[in-house]
Protein backbone atom coordinates (compact mmCIF):
# COMPACT_ATOMS: atom_id res chain seq x y z
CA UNK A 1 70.10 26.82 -25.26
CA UNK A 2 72.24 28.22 -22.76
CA UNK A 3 74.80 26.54 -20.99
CA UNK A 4 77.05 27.92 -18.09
CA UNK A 5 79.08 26.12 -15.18
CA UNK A 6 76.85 25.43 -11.82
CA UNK A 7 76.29 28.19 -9.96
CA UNK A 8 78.58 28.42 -7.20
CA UNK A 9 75.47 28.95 -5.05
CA UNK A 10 73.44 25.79 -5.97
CA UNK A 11 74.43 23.45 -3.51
CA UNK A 12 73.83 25.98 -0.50
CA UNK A 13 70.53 27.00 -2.03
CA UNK A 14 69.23 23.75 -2.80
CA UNK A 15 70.59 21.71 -0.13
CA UNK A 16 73.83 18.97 -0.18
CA UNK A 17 71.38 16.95 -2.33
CA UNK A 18 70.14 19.38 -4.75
CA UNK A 19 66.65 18.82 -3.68
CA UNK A 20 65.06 19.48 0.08
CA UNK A 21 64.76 15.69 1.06
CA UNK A 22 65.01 16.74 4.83
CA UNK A 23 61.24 17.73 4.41
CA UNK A 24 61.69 21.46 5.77
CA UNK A 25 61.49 24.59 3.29
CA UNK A 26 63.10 27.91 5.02
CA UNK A 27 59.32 29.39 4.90
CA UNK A 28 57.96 25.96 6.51
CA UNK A 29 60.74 26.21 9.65
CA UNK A 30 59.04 28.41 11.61
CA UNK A 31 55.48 28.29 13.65
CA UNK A 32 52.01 28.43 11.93
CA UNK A 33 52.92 24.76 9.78
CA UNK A 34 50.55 21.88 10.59
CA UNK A 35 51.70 18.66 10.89
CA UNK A 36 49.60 17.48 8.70
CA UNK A 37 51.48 19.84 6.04
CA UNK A 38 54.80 19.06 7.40
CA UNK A 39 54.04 15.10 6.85
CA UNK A 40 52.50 15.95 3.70
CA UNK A 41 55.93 17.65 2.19
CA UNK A 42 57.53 15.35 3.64
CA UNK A 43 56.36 12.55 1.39
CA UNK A 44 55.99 14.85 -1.32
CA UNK A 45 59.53 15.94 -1.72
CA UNK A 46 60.43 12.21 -1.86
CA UNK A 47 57.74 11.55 -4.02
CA UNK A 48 59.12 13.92 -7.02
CA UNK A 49 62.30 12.22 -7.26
CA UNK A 50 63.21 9.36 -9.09
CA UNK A 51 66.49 7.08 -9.38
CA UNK A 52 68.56 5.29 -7.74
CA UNK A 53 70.95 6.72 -4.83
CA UNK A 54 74.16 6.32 -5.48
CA UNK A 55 73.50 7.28 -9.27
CA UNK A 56 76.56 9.17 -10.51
CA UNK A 57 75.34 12.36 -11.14
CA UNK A 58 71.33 14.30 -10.69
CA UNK A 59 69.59 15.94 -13.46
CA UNK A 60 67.18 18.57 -11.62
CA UNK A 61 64.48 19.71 -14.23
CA UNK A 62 62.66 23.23 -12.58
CA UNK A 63 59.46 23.33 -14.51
CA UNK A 64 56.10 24.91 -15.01
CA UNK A 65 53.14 22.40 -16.23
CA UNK A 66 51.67 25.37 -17.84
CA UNK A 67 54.77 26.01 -20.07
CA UNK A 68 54.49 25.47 -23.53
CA UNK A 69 58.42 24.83 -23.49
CA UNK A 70 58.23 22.76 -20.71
CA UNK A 71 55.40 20.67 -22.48
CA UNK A 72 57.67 20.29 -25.67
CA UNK A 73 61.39 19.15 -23.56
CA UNK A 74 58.93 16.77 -21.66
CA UNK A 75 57.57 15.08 -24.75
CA UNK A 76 60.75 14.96 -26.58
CA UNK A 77 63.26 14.21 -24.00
CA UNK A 78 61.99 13.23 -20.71
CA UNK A 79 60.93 9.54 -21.29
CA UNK A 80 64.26 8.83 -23.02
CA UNK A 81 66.08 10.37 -19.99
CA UNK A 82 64.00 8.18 -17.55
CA UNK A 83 64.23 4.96 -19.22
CA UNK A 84 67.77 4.89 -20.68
CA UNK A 85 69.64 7.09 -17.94
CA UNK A 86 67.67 6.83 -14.50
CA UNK A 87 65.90 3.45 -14.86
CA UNK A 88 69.30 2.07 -15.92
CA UNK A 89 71.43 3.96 -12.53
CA UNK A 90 73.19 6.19 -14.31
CA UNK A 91 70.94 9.31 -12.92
CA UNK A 92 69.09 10.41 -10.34
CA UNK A 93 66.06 12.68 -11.18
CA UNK A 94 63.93 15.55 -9.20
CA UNK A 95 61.68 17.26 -10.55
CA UNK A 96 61.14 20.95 -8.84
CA UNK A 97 58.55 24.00 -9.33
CA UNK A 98 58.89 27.20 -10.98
CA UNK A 99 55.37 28.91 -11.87
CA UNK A 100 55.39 31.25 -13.63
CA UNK A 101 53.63 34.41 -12.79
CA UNK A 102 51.74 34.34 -16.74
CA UNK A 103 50.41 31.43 -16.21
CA UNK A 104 46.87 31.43 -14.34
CA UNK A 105 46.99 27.72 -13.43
CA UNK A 106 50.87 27.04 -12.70
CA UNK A 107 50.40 27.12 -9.01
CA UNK A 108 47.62 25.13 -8.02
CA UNK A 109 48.83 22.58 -10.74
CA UNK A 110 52.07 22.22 -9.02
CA UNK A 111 50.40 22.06 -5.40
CA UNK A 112 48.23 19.06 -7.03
CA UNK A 113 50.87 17.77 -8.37
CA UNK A 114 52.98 18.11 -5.02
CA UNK A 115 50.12 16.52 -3.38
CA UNK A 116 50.00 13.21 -5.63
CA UNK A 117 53.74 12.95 -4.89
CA UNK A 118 52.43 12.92 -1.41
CA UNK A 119 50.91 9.51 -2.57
CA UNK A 120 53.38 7.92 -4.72
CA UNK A 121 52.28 9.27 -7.98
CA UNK A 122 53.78 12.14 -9.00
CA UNK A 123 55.38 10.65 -11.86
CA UNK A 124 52.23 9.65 -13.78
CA UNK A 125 50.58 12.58 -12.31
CA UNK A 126 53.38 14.64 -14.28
CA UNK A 127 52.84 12.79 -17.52
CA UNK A 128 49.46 13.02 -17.51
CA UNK A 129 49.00 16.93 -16.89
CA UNK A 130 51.78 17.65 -19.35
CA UNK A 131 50.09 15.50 -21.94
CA UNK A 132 46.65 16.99 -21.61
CA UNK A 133 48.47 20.62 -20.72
CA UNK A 134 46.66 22.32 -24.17
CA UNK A 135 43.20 21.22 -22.88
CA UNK A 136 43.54 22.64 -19.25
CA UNK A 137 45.43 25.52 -20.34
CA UNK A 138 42.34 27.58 -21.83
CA UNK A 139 39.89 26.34 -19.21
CA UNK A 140 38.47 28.72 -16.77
CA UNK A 141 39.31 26.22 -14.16
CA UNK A 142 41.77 23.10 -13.44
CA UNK A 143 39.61 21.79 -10.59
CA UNK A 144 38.22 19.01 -12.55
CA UNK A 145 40.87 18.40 -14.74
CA UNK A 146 42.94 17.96 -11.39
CA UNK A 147 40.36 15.55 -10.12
CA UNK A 148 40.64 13.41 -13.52
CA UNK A 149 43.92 13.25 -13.54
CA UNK A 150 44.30 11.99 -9.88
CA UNK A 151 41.45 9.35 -10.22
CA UNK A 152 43.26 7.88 -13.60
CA UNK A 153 46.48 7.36 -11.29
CA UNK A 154 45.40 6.08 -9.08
CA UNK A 155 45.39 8.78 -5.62
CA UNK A 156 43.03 8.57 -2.58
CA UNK A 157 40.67 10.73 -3.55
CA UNK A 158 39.83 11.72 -0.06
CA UNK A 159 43.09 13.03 0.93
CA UNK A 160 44.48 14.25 -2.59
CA UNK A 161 41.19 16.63 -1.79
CA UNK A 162 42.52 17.49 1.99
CA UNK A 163 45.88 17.97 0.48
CA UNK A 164 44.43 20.64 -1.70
CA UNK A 165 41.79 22.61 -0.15
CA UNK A 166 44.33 22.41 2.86
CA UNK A 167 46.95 23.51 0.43
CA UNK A 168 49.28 21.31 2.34
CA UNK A 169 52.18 21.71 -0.58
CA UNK A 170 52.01 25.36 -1.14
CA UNK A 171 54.82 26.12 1.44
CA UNK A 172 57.12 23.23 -0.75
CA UNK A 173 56.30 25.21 -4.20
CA UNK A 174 56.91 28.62 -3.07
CA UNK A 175 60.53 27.20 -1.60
CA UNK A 176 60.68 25.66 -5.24
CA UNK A 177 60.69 28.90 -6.25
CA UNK A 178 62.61 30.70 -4.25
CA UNK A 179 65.61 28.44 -4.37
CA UNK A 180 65.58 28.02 -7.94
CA UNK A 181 65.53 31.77 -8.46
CA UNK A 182 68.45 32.24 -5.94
CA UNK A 183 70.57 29.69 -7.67
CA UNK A 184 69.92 31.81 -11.25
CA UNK A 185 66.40 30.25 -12.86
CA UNK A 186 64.73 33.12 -14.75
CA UNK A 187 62.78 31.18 -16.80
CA UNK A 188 61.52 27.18 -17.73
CA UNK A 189 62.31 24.79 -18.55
CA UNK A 190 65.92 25.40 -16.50
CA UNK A 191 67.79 22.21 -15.63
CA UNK A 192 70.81 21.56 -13.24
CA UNK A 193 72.61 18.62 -14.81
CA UNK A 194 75.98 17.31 -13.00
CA UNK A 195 77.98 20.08 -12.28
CA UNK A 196 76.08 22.56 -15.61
CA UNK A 197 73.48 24.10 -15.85
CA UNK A 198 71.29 25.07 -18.96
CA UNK A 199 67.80 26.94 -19.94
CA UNK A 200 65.24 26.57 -22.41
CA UNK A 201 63.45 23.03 -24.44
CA UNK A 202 67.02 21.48 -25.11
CA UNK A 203 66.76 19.06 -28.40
CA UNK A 204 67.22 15.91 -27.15
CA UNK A 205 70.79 15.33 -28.79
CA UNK A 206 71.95 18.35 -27.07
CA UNK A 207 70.58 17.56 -23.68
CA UNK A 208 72.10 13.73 -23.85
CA UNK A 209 75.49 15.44 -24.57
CA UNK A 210 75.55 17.27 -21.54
CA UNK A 211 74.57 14.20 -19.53
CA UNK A 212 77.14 12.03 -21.30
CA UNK A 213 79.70 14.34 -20.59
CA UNK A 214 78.49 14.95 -17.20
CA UNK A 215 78.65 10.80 -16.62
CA UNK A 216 82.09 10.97 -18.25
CA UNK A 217 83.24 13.27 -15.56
CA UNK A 218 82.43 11.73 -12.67
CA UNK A 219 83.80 8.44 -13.76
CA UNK A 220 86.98 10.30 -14.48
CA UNK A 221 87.37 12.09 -10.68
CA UNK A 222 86.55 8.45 -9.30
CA UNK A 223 89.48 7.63 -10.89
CA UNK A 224 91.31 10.43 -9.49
């Protein structure tokens, strides 16, 4: 595990909010973006959080559904952290993409994924490609383990299709990228958690540590 102070640079990278939430990457600000796209991140980037507001601090988990690492932190830790820290209002949760270049499906899973956000769904969406992740990983395509998954959730299948072929989300994963790369990510899982940020499938006591202590300083500068 490695753990270093936030990067100076996060906030500016990733926005006030350390995800986009005003619905415009950099590389989506400019001409040549339809509307339909724009709408479509839009939704999607407040589709892929999860919390309440005013929760004291965010944990921001940059991830690759192919990742075996990723795969292993999401089955050990992430249900804990959603049910005892963001369900509860102690955290607010994003989730945001960082494909990696070895793995031959970590894009267009992300843009599917982006694209059930779109519809309210990300979250099972998530759970459900990360739990079936060593099936889909060796297949020659994730097509129709993409149109699976979004029919067990629950999506409109009509424009969870659009959103795809369109590849309405691709803009909002490449900015993924790029900010999470400018603000120090060089690998997944990587995870910006209060004011620290750490690398690599954190055991679950280790990770709840950090978030306790994290929680523990913010109620001591309200104090202040």
């Amino acid at each position: 595990m490695r753990l270093v102070p936030r990067l100076v640079a996060f906030a500016s990278v990733l926005g006030a909010s350390p995800v986009l939430l005003t619905a415009q990457p950099a590389s989506a600000a400019g001409g040549g973006v339809s509307a339909a796209a724009k709408a479509t991140i839009a939704s999607a980037d407040k589709g892929r959080t999860f919390g309440a507001d005013g929760a004291p601090i965010w944990v921001v988990v940059m991830s690759d559904f192919q990742c075996p690492y990723c795969k292993r932190w999401h089955d050990d830790v992430d249900a804990t952290l959603r049910r005892n820290y963001v369900q509860t209002g102690k955290v607010k949760l994003a989730f945001l993409n960082y494909p990696l270049g070895s793995h031959r499906h970590a894009v267009p899973m992300a843009e599917a994924a982006m694209c059930a956000a779109a519809q309210g769904k990300f979250w099972p969406f998530h759970d459900a490609v990360f739990a079936a992740q060593t099936a889909w990983s060796a297949a020659e395509s994730v097509t129709a383990t993409i149109d699976s998954i979004g029919r067990t959730v629950g999506v409109d299948d009509a424009a969870f299709r659009t959103c795809r072929t369109e590849r309405q989300t691709k803009l909002l994963v490449e900015d993924d990228y790029r900010r999470g790369t400018a603000a120090g990510v060089r690998g997944t899982p990587a995870f910006f958690i209060g004011s620290q940020a750490a690398s690599g499938a954190i055991p679950a006591a280790d990770f709840f540590k950090i978030v306790d202590a994290e929680l523990a300083k913010s109620k001591s500068g309200a104090r202040e």
